[in-house]
Every structure is written in C-alpha cells, then in structure tokens.
PDB file of N, CA and C in Angstrom:
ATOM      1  N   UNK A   1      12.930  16.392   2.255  1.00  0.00           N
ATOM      2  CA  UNK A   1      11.843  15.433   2.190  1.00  0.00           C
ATOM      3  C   UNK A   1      11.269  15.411   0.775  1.00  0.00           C
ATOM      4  N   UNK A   2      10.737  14.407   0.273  1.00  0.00           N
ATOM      5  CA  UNK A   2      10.185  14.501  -0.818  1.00  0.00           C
ATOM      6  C   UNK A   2       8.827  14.615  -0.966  1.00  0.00           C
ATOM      7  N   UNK A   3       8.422  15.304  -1.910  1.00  0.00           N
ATOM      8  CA  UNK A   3       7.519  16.487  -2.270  1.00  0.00           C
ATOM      9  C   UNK A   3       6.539  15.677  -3.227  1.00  0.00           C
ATOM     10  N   UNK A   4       5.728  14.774  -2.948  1.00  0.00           N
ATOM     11  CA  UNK A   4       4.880  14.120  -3.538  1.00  0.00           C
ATOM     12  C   UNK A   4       3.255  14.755  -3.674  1.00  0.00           C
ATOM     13  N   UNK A   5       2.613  14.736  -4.151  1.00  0.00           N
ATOM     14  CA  UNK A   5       1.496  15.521  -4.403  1.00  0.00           C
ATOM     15  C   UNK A   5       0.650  14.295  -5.508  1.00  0.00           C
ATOM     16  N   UNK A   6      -0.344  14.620  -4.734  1.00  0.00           N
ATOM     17  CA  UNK A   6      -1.729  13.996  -5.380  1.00  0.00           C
ATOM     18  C   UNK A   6      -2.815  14.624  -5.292  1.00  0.00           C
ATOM     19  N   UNK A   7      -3.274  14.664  -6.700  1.00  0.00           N
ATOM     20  CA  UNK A   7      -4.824  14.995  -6.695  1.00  0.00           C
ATOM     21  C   UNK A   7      -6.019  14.105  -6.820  1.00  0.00           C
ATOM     22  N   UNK A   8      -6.648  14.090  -6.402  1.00  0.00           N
ATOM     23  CA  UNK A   8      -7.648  13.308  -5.828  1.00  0.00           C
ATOM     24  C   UNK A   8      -9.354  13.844  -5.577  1.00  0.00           C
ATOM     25  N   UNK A   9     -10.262  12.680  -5.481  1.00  0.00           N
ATOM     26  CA  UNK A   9     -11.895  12.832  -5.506  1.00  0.00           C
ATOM     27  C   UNK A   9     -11.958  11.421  -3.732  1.00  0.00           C
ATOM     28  N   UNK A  10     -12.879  11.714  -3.311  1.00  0.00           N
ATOM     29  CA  UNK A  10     -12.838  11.071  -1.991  1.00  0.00           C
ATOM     30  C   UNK A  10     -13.539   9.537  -2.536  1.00  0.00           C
ATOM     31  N   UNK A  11     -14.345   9.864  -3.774  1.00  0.00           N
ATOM     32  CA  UNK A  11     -14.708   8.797  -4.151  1.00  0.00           C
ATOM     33  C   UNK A  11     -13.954   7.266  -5.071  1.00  0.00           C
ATOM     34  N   UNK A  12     -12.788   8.171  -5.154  1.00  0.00           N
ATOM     35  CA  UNK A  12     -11.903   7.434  -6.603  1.00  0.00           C
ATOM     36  C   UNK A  12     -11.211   5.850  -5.713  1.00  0.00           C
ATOM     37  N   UNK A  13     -11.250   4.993  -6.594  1.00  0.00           N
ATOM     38  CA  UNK A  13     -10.768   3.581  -6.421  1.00  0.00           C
ATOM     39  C   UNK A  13      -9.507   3.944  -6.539  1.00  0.00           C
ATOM     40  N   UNK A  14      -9.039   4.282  -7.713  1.00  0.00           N
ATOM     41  CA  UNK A  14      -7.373   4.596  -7.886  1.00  0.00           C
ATOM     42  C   UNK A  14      -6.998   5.332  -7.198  1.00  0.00           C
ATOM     43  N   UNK A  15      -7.550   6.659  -6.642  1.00  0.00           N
ATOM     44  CA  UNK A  15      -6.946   7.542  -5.678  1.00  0.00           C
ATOM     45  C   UNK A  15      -6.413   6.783  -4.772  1.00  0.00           C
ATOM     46  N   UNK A  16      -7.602   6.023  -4.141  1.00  0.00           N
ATOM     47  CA  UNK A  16      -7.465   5.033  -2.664  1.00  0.00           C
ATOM     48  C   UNK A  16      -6.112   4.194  -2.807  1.00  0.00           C
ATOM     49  N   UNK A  17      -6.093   3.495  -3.816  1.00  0.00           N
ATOM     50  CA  UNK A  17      -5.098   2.601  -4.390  1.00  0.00           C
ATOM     51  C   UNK A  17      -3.587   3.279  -4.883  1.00  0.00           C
ATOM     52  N   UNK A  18      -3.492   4.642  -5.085  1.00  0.00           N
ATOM     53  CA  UNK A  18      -2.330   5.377  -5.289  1.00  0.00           C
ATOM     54  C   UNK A  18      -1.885   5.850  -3.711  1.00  0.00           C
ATOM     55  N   UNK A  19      -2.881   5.980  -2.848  1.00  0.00           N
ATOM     56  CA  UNK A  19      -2.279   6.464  -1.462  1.00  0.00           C
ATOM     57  C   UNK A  19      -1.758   5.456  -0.472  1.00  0.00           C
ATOM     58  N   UNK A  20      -2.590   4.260  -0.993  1.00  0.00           N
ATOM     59  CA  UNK A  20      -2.110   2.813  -0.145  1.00  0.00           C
ATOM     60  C   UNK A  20      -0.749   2.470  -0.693  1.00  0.00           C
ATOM     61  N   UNK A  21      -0.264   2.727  -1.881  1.00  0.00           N
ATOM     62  CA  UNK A  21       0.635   1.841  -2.365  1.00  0.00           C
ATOM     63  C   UNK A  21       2.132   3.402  -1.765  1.00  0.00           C
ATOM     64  N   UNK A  22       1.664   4.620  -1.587  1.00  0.00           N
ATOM     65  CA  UNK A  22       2.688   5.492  -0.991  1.00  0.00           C
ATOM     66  C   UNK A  22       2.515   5.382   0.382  1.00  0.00           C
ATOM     67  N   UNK A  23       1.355   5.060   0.840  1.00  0.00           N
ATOM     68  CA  UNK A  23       1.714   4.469   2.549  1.00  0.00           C
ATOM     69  C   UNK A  23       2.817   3.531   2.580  1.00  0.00           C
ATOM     70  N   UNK A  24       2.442   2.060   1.472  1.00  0.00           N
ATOM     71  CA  UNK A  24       3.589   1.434   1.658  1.00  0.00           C
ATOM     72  C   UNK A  24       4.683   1.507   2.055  1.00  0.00           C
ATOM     73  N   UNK A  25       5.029   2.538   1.289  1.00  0.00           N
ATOM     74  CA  UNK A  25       6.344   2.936   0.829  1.00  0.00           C
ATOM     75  C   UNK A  25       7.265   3.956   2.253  1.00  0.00           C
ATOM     76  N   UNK A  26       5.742   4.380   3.035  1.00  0.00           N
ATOM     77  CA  UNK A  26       6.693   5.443   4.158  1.00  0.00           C
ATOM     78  C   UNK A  26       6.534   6.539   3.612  1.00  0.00           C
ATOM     79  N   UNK A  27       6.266   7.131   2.808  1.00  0.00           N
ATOM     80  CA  UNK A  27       6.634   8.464   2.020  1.00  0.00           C
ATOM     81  C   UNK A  27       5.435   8.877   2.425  1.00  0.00           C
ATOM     82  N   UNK A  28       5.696  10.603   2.975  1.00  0.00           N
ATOM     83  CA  UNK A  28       4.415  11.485   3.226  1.00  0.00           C
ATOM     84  C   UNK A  28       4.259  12.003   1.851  1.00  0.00           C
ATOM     85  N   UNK A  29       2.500  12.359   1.784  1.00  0.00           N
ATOM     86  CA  UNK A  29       2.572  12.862   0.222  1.00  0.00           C
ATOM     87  C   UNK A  29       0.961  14.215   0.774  1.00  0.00           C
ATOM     88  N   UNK A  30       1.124  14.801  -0.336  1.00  0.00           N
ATOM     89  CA  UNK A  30      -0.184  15.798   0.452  1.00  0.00           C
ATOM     90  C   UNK A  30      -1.084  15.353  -0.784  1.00  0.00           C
ATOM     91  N   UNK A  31      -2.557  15.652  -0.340  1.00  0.00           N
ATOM     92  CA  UNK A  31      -3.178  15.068  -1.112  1.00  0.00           C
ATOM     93  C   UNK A  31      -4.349  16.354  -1.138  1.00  0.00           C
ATOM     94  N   UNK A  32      -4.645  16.838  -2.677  1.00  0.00           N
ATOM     95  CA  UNK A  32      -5.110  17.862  -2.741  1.00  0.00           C
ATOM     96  C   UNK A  32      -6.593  17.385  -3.881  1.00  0.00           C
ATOM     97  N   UNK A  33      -7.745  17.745  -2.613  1.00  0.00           N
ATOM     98  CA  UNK A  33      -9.284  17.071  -2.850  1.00  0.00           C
ATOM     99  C   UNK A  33      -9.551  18.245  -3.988  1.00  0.00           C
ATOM    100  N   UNK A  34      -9.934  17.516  -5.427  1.00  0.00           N
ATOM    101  CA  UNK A  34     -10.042  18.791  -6.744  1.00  0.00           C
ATOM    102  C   UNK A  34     -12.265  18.095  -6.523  1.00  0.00           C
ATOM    103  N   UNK A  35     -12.730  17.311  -5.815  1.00  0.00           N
ATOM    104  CA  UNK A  35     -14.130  17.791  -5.998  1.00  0.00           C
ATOM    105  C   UNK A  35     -14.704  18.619  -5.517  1.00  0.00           C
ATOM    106  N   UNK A  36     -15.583  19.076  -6.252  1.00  0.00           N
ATOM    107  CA  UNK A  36     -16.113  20.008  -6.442  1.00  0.00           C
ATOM    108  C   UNK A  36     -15.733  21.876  -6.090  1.00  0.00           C
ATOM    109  N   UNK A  37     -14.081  21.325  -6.607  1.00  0.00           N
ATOM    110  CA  UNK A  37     -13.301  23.111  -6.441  1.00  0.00           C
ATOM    111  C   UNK A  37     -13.155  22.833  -7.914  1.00  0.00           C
ATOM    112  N   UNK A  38     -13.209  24.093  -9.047  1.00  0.00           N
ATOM    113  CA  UNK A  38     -13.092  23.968  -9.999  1.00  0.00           C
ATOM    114  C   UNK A  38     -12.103  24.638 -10.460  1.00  0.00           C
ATOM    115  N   UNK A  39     -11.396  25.527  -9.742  1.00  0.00           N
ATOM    116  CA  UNK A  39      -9.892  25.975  -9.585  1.00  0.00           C
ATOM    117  C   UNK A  39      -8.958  24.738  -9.411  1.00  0.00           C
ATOM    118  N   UNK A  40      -9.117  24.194  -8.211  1.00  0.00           N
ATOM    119  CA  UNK A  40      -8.494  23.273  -8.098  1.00  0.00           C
ATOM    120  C   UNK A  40      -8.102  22.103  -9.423  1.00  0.00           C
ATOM    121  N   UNK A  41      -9.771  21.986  -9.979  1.00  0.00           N
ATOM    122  CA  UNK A  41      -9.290  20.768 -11.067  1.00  0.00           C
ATOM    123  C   UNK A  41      -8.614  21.329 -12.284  1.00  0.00           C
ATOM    124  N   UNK A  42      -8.911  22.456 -12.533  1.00  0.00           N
ATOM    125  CA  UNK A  42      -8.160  22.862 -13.749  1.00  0.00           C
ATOM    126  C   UNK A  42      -6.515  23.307 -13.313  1.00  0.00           C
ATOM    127  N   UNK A  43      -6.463  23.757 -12.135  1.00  0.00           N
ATOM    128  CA  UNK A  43      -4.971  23.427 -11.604  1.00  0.00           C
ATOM    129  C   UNK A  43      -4.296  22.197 -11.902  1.00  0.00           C
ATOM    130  N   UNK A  44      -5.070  20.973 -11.350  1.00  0.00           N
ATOM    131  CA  UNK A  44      -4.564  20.132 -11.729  1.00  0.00           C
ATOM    132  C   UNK A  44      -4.479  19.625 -13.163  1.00  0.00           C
ATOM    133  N   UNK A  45      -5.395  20.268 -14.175  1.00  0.00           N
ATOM    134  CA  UNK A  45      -5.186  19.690 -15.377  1.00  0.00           C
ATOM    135  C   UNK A  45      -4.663  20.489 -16.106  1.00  0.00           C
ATOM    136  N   UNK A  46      -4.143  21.767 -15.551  1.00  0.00           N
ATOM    137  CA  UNK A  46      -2.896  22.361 -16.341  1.00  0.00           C
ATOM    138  C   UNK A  46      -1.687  21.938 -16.271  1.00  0.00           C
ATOM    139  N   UNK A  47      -1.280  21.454 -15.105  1.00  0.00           N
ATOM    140  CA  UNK A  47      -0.428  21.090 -14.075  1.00  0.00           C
ATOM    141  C   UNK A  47       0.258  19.637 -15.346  1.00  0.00           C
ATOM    142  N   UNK A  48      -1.101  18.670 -14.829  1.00  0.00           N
ATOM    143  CA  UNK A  48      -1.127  17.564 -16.076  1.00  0.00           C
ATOM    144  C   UNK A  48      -1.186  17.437 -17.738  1.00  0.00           C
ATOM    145  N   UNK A  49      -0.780  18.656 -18.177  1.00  0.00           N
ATOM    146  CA  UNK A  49      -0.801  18.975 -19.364  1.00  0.00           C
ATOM    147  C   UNK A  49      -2.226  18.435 -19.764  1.00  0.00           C
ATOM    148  N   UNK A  50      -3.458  18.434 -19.218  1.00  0.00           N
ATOM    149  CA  UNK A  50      -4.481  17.944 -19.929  1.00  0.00           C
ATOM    150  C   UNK A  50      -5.168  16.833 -19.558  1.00  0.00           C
ATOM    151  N   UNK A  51      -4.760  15.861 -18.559  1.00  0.00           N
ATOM    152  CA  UNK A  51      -5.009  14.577 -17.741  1.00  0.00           C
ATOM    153  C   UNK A  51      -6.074  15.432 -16.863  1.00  0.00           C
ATOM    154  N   UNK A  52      -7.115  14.397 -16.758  1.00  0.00           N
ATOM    155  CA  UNK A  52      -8.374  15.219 -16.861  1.00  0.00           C
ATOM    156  C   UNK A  52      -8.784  14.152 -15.470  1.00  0.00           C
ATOM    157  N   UNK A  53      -8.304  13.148 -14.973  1.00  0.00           N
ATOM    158  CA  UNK A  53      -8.382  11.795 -14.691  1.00  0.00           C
ATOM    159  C   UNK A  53      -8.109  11.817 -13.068  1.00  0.00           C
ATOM    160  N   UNK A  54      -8.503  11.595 -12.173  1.00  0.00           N
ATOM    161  CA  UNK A  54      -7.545  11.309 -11.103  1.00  0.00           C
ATOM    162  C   UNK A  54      -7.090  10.328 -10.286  1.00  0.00           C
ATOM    163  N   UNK A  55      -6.164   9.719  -9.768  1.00  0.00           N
ATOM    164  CA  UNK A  55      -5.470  10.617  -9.221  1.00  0.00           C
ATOM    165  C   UNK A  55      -4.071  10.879 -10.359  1.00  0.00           C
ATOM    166  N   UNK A  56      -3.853  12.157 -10.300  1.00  0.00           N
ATOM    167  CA  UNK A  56      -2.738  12.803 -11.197  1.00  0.00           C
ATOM    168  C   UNK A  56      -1.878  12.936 -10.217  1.00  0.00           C
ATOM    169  N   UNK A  57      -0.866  12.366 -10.076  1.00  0.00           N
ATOM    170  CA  UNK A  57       0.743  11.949  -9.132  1.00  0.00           C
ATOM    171  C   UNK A  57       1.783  12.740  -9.499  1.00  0.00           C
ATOM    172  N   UNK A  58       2.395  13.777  -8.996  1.00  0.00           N
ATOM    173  CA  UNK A  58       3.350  14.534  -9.027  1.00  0.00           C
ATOM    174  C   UNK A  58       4.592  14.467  -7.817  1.00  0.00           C
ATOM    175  N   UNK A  59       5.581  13.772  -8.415  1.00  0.00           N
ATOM    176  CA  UNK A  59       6.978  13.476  -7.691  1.00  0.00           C
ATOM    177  C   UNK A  59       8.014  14.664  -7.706  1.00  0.00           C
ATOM    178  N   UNK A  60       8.096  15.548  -6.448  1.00  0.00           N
ATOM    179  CA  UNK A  60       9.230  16.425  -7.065  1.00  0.00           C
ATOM    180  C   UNK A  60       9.109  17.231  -8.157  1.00  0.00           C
ATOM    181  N   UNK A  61       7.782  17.670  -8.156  1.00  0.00           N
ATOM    182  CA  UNK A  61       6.882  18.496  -9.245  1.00  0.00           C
ATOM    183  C   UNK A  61       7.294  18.130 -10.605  1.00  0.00           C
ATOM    184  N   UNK A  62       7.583  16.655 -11.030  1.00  0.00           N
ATOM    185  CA  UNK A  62       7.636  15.769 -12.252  1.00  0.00           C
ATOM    186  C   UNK A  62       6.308  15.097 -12.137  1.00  0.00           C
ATOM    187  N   UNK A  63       5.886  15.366 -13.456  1.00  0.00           N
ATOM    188  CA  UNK A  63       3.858  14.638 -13.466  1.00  0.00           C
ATOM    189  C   UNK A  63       4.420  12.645 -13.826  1.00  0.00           C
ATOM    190  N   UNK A  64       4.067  12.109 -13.162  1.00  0.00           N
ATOM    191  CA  UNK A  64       4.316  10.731 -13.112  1.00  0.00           C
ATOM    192  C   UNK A  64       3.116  10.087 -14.216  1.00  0.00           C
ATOM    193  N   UNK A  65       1.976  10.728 -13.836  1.00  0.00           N
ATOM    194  CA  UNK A  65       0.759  10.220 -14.280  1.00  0.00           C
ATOM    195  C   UNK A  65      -0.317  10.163 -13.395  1.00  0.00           C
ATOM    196  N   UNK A  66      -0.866   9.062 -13.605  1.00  0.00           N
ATOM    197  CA  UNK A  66      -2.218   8.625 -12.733  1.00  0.00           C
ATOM    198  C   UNK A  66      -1.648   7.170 -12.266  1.00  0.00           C
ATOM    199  N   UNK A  67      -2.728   6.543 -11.296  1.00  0.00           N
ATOM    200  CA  UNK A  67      -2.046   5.561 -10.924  1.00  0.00           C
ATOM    201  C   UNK A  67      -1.211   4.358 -11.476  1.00  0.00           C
ATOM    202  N   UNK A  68      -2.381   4.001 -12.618  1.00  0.00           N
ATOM    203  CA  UNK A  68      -1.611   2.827 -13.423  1.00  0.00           C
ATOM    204  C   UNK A  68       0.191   3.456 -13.796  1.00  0.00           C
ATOM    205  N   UNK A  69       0.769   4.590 -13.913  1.00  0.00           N
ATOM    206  CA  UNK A  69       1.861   4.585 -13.876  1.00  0.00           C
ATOM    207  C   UNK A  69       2.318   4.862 -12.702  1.00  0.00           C
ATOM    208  N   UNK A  70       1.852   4.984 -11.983  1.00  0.00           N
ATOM    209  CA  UNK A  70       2.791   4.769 -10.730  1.00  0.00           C
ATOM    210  C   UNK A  70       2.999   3.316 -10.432  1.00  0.00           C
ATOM    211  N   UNK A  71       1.932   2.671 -10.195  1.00  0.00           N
ATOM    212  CA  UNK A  71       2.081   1.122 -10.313  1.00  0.00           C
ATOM    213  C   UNK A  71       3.200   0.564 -11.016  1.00  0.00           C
ATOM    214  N   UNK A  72       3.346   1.078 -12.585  1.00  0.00           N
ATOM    215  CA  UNK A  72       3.830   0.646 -12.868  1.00  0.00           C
ATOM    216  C   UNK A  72       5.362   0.969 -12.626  1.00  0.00           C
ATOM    217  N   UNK A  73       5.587   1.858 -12.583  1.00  0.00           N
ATOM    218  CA  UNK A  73       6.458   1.987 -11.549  1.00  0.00           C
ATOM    219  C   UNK A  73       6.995   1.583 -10.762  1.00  0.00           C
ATOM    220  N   UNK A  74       6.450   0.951  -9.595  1.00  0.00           N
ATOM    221  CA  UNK A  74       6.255   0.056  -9.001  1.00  0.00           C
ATOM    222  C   UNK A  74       7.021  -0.960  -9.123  1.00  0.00           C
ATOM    223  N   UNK A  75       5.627  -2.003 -10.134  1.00  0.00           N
ATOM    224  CA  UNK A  75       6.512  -3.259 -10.586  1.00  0.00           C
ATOM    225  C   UNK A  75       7.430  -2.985 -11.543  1.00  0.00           C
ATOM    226  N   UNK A  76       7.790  -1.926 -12.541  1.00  0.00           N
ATOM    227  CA  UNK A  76       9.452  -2.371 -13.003  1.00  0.00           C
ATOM    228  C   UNK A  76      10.597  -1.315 -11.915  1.00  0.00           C
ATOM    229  N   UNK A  77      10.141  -1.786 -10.621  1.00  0.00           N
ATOM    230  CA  UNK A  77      11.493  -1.643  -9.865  1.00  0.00           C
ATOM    231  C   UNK A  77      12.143  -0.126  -9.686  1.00  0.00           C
ATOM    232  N   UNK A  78      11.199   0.755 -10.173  1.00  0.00           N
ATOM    233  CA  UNK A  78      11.756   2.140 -10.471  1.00  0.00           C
ATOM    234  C   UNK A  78      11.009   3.147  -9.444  1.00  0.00           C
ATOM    235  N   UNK A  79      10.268   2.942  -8.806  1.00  0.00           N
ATOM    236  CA  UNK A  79       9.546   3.677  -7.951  1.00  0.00           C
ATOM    237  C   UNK A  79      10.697   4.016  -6.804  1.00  0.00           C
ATOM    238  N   UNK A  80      11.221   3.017  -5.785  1.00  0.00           N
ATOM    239  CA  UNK A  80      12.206   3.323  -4.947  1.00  0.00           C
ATOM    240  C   UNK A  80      13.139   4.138  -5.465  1.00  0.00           C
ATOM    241  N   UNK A  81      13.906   4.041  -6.553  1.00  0.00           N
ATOM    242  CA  UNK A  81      15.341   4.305  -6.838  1.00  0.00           C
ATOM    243  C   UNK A  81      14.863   6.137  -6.866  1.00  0.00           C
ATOM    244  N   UNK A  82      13.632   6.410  -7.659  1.00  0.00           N
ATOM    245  CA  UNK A  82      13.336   7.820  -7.593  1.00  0.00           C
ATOM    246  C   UNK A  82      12.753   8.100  -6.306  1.00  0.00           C
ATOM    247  N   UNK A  83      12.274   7.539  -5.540  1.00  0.00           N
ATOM    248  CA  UNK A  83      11.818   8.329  -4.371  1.00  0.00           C
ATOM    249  C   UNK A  83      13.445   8.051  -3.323  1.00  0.00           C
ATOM    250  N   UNK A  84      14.169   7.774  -3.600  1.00  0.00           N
ATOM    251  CA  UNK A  84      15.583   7.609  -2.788  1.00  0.00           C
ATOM    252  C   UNK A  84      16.129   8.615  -3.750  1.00  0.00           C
ATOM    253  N   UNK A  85      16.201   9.064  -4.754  1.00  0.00           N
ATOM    254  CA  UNK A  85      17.289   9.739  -5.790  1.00  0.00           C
ATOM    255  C   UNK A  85      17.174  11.251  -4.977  1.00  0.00           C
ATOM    256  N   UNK A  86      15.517  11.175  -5.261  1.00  0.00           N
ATOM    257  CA  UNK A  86      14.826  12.577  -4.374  1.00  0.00           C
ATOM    258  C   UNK A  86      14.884  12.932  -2.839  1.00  0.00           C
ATOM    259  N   UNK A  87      14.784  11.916  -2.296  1.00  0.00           N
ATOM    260  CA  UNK A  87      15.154  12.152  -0.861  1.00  0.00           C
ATOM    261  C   UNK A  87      16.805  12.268  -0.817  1.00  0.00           C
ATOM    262  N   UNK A  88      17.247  11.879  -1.571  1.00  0.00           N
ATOM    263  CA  UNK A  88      19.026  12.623  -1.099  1.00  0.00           C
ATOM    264  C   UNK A  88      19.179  13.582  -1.329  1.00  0.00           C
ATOM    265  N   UNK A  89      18.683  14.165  -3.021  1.00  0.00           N
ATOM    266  CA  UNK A  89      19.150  15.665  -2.951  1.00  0.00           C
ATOM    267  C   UNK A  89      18.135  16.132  -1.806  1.00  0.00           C
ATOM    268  N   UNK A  90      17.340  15.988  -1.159  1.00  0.00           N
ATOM    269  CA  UNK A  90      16.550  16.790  -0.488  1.00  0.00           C
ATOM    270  C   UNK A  90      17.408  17.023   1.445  1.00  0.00           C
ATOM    271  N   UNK A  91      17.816  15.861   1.325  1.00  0.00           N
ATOM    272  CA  UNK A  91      19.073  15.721   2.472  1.00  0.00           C
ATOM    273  C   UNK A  91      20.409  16.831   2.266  1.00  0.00           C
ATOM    274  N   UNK A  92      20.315  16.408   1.207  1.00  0.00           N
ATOM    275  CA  UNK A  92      22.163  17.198   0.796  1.00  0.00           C
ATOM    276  C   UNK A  92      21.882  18.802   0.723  1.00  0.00           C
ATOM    277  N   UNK A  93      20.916  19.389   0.409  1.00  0.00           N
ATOM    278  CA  UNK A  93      20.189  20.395   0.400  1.00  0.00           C
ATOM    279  C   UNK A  93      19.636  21.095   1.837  1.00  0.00           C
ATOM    280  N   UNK A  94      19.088  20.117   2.656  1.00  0.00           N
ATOM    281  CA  UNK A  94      19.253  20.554   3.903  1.00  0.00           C
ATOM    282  C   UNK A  94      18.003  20.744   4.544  1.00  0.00           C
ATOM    283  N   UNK A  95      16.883  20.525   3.409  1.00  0.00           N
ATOM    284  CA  UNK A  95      15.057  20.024   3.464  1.00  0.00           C
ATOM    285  C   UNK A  95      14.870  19.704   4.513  1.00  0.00           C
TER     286      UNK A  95
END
C-alpha cells in the first residue's frame, strides 16, 4: 500500500484541500495533527528540510512539498503515474 503522510493544523485551507484532492484519488494517507505538539512540528520540519508550512506531503517517505505541489502534480499528469509506480512495488513486495 502506499505510504502517504501528511502533516497538518485542523485549521489549514490547504491541509483540507491536500486531503480532498487524495480522497479523490482513493489513496489512504495518515494524517499527522503538528498543532500545538512541538515535537511533532519540528519532526515535521526536519523531515521537510526546513518547510515550516503545512500541509508538508510525504509520498513513500519522498517530501513532495506542500499542497501547491501536489496540485501541481496533479495538473501536469504526474500524480497518478507515482502513486501507481508506488503501489506496484508495494504489491510485488507483498505490503
């Protein structure tokens, strides 16, 4: 299965908008709340080399970005081909 991870604030527009657009898609993703844990956020902004921002999107523990690149993603057509690239090895593997 593929191993999607988001960090996230309950309040964030983009969060909301990065989880709707992976509902789309079918793909389970876990979604890990960094307010007000301060472990948590600096996890995530080590994690993000420094992306301080959320939501910070991690595919297959590859940092994608925040939403606007996932989006973009998205629209140039590249979002499927990696969440299918990842779900096979995760098949062939035995996940």
């Amino acid at each position: 299965m593929t191993k999607i991870i988001l960090y996230t604030t309950p309040y964030c527009g983009y969060c909301r908008a990065a989880k709707r657009l992976l509902a789309r898609k079918g793909v389970a993703f876990t979604e890990i709340d960094v307010s007000g844990d301060l472990a948590l956020r600096q996890e995530m902004i080590d994690r993000a080399n420094g992306g301080r921002t959320v939501p910070q999107v991690f595919i297959d523990g590859t940092h994608v970005g925040g939403y606007d690149e996932l989006a973009e993603l998205e629209r140039a057509a590249k979002l499927d081909p990696l969440l299918a690239a990842i779900e096979a090895l995760a098949n062939a593997s035995g996940e």
